[in-house]
Protein backbone atom coordinates (compact mmCIF):
# COMPACT_ATOMS: atom_id res chain seq x y z
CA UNK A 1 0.00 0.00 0.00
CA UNK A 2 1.01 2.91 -1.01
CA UNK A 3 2.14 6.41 1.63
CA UNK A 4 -1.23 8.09 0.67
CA UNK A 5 -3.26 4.81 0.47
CA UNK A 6 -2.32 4.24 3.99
CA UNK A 7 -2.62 8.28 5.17
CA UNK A 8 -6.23 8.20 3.43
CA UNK A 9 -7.07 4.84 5.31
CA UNK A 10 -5.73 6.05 8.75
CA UNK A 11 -8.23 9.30 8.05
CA UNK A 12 -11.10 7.57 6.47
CA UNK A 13 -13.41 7.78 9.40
CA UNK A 14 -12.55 10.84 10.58
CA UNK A 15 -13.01 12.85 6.72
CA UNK A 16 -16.57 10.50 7.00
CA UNK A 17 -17.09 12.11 10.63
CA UNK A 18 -16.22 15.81 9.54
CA UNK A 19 -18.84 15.10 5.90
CA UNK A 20 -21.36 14.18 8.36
CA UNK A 21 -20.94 16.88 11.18
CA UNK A 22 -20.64 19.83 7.76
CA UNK A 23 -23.99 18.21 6.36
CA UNK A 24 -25.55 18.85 9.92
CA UNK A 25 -24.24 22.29 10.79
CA UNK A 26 -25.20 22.98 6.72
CA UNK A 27 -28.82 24.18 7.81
CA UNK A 28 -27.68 26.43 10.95
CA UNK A 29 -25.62 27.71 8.49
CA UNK A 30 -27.93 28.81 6.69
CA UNK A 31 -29.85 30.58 8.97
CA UNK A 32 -27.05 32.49 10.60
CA UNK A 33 -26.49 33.57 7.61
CA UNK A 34 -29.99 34.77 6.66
CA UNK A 35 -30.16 36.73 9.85
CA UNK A 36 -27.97 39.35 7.67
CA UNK A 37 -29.76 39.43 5.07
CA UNK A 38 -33.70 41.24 3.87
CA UNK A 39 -35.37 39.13 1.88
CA UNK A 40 -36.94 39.86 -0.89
CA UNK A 41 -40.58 39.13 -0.02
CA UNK A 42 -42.53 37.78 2.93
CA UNK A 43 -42.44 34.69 1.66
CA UNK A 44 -38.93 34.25 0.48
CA UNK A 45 -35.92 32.68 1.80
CA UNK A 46 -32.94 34.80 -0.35
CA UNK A 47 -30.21 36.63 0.03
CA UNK A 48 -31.22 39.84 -0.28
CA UNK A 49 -29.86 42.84 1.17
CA UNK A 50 -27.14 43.28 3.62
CA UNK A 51 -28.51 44.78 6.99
CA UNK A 52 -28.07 44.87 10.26
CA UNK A 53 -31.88 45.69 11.41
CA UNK A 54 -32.82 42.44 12.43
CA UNK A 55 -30.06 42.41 15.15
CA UNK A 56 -31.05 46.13 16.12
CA UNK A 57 -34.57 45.39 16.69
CA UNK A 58 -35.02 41.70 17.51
CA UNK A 59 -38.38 41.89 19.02
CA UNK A 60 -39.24 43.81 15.83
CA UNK A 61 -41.95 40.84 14.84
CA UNK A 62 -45.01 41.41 17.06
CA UNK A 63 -45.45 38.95 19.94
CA UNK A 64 -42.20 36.65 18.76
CA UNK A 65 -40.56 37.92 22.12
CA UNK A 66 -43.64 37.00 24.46
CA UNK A 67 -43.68 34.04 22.82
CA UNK A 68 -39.94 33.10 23.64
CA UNK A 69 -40.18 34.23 27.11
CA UNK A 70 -43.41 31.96 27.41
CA UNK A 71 -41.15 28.81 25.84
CA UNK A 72 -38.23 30.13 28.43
CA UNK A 73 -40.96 30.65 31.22
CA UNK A 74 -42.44 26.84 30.47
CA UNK A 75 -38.61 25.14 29.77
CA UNK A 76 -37.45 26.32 33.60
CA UNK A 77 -40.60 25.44 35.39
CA UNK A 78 -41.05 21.85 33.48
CA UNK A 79 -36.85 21.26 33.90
CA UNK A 80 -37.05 22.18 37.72
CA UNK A 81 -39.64 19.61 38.35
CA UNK A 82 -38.58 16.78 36.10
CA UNK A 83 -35.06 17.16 37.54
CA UNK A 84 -35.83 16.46 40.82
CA UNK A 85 -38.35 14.00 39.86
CA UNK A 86 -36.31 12.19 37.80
CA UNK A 87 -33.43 12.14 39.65
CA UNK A 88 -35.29 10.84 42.99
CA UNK A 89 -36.46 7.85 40.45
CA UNK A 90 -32.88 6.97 39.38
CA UNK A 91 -31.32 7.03 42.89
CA UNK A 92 -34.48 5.09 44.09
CA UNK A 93 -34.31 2.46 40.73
CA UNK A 94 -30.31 2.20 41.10
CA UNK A 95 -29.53 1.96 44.92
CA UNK A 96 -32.49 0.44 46.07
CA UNK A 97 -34.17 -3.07 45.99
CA UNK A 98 -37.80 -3.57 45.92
CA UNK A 99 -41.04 -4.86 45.01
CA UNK A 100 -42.05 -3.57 41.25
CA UNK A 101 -38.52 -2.13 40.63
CA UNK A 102 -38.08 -4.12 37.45
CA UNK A 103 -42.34 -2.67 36.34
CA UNK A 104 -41.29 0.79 37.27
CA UNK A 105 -38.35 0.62 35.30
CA UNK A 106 -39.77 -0.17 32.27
CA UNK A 107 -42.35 2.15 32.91
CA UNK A 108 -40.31 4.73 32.76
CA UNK A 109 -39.74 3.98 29.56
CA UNK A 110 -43.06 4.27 28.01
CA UNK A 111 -43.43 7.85 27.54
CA UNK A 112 -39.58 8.07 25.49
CA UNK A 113 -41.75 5.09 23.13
CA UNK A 114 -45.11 6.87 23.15
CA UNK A 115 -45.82 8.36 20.08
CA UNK A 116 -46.38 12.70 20.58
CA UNK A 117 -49.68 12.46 18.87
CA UNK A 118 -50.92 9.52 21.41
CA UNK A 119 -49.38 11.26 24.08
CA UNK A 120 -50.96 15.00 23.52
CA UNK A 121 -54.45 13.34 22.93
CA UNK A 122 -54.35 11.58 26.19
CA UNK A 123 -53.11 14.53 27.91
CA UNK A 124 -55.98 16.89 26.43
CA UNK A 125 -58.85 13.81 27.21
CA UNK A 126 -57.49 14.03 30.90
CA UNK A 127 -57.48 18.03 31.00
CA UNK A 128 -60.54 18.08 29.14
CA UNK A 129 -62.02 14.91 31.65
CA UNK A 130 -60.84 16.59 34.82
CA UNK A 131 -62.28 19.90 33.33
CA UNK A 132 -58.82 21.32 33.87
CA UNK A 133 -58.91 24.77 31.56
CA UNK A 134 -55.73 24.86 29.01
CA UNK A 135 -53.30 27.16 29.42
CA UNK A 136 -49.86 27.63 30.30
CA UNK A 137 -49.46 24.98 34.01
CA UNK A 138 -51.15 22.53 31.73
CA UNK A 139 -47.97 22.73 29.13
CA UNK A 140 -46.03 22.78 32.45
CA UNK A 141 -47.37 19.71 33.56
CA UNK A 142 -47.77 17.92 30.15
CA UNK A 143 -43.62 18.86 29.66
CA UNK A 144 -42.78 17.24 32.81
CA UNK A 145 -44.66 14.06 31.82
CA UNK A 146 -41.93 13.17 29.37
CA UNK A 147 -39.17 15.04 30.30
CA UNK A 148 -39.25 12.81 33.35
CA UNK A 149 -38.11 9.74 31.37
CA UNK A 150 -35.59 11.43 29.83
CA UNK A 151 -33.94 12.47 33.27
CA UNK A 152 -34.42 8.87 34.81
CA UNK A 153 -32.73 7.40 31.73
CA UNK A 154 -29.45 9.98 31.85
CA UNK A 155 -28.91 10.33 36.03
CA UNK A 156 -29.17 6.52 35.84
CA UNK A 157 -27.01 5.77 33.28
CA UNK A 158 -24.87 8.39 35.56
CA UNK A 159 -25.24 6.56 38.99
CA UNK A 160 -24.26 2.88 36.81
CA UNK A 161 -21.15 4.03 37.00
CA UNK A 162 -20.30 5.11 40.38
CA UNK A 163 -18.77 2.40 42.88
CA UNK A 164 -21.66 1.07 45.39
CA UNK A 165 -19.14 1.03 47.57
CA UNK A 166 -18.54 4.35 48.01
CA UNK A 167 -21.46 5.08 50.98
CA UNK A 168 -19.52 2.24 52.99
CA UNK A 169 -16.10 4.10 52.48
CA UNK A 170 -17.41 7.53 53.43
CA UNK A 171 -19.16 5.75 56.59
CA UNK A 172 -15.36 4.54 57.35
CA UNK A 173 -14.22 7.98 58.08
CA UNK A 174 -16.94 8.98 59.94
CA UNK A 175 -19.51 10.24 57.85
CA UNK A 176 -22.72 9.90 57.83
CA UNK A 177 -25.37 8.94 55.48
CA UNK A 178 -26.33 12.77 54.77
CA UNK A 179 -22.80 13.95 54.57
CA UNK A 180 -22.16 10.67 52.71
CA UNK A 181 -24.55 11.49 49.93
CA UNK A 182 -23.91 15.66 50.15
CA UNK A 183 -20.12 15.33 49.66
CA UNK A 184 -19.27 11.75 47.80
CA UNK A 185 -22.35 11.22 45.98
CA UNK A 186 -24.05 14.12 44.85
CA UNK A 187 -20.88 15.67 43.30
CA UNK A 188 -20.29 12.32 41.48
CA UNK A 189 -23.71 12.41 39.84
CA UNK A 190 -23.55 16.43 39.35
CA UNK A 191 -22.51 16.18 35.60
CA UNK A 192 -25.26 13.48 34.61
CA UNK A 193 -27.78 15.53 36.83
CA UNK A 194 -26.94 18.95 34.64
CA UNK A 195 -26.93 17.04 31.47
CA UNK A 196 -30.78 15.46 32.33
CA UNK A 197 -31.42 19.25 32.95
CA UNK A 198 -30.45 20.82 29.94
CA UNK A 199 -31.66 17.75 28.31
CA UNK A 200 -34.87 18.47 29.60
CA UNK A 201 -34.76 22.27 28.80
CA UNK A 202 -33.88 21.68 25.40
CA UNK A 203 -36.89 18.63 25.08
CA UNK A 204 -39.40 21.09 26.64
CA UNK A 205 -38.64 24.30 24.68
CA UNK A 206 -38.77 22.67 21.32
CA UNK A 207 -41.71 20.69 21.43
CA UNK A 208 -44.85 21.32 19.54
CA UNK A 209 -47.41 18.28 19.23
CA UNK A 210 -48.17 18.04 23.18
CA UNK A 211 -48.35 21.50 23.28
CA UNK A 212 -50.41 22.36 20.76
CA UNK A 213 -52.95 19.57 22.42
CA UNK A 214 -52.49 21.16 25.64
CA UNK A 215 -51.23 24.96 25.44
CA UNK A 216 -55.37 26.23 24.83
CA UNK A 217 -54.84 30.09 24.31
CA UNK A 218 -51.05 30.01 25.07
CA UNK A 219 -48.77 30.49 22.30
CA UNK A 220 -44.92 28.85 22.74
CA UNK A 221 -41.89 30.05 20.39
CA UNK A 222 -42.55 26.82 18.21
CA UNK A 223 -46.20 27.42 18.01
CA UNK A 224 -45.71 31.31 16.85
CA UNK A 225 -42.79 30.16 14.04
CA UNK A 226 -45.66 27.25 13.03
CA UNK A 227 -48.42 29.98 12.80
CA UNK A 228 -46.25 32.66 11.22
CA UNK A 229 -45.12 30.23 8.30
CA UNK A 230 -48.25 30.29 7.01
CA UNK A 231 -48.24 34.33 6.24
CA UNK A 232 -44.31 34.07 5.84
CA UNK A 233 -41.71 33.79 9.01
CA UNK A 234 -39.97 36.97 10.23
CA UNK A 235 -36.72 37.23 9.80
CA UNK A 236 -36.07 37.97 13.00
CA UNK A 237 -36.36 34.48 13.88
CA UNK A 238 -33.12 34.06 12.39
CA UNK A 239 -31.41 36.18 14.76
CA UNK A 240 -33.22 34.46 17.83
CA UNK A 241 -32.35 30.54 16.28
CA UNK A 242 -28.87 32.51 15.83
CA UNK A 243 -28.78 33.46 19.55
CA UNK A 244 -30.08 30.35 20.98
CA UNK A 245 -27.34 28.01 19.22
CA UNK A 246 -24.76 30.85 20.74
CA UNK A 247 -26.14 30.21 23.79
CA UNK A 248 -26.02 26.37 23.54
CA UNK A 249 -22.82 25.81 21.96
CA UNK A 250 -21.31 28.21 24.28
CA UNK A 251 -22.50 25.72 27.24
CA UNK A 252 -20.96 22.57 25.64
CA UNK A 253 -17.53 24.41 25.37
CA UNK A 254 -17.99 25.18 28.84
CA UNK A 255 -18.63 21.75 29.81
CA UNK A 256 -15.86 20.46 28.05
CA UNK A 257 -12.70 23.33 29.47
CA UNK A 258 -14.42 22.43 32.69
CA UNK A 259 -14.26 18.49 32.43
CA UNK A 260 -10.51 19.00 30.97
CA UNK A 261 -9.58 21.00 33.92
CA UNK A 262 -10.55 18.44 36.04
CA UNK A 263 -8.97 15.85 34.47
């Protein structure tokens, strides 16, 4: 074989890897870059003029702002609750023994399999059943339904990999079980814990079918860009899609200088 035969053989998966990631960031792409641009109708998706107006004047598109505070408002609320929910179910399925644990832990699973359409129907039968009125604790509520599973799934996968022994080895040097669990246990399962959390943020702020079902009169960021595409999508969206992937990949290079550092 041949010096580049080998070099191109010793590279293939990574030049496959870098295809792949360019094909994904392709669209994002895309859309930073039309956050620069006017179109030239309502209803297009050009390159039209360079301008900076859009990043002036974000909230220039009547009620997009509300709408992303509302998604913001509903992501915190639903991630707060799921978090602690789901990580009391993962500490509860991993370190404990008992009757129904194998039931409950393929319950938990169910809502990750349910389809959205099945799910949002159910949700609004219950509401409507219970004769709950729609509006934004229902979207709350219906979030935390299956971010919950989401949580369980990552804190758990989290705790599989701690030592069991570790409780027994604190209680050697004279610690208890809270003290145990504050300073051994929880600091061990802190990265899978943030990770179901912005897991759950990110689950809860982009969905639409179960909140369409269940939002009534309350309109979510992905509800206003699915009504607005029907009379044409401001461009300000752009700059807020823009932000938001700041925003995230800003966090995941966090994440990683931190995890480096403590290596």
């Amino acid at each position: 074989m041949t010096r580049a035969g080998r070099w191109l053989a010793d590279h293939l998966v990574l030049g496959i890897g870098l295809v792949v990631l360019a094909y994904l960031l392709l669209p994002i792409a895309v859309i930073v870059a039309l956050s620069f641009y006017r179109p030239t109708s309502r209803l297009a998706y050009d390159f039209g003029t360079f301008t900076l107006d859009y990043w002036t004047n974000p909230c220039g598109a009547p009620g997009m702002c509300a709408s992303l505070v509302r998604s913001v408002q509903i992501g915190f609320a639903a991630t707060v609750v799921a978090t602690v929910l789901g990580t009391l179910m993962a500490f509860a399925l991993t370190r404990y023994r008992f009757r129904g644990r194998s039931a409950t832990g393929a319950l938990v699973f169910l809502p990750m399999a349910t389809p959205e359409v099945v799910m949002g129907s159910s949700l609004l039968a219950l509401f409507a059943a219970a004769r709950i009125p729609l509006g934004f604790w229902t979207v709350v509520i219906a979030h935390v339904m299956f971010c919950v599973s989401f949580v369980v799934v990552t804190v758990r996968a989290r705790l599989a990999t701690l030592d069991p022994r570790l409780p027994e080895a604190a209680a050697d040097l004279y610690a208890g079980p809270w003290a145990a669990f504050r300073r051994v246990i929880l600091p061990l399962a802190l990265p899978g814990i943030v990770a179901a959390a912005l897991l759950a943020f990110s689950l809860s702020f982009d969905d639409f079918i179960v909140t369409n079902f269940t939002a009534g009169t309350t309109t979510t960021f992905p509800m206003y860009i699915w009504g607005a595409a029907q009379r044409g999508v401001p461009p300000q969206v752009n700059v807020i899609a823009t932000v938001l992937f700041g925003v995230s990949l800003l966090l995941v290079l966090a994440a990683t200088v931190r995890r480096r550092q403590h290596r």
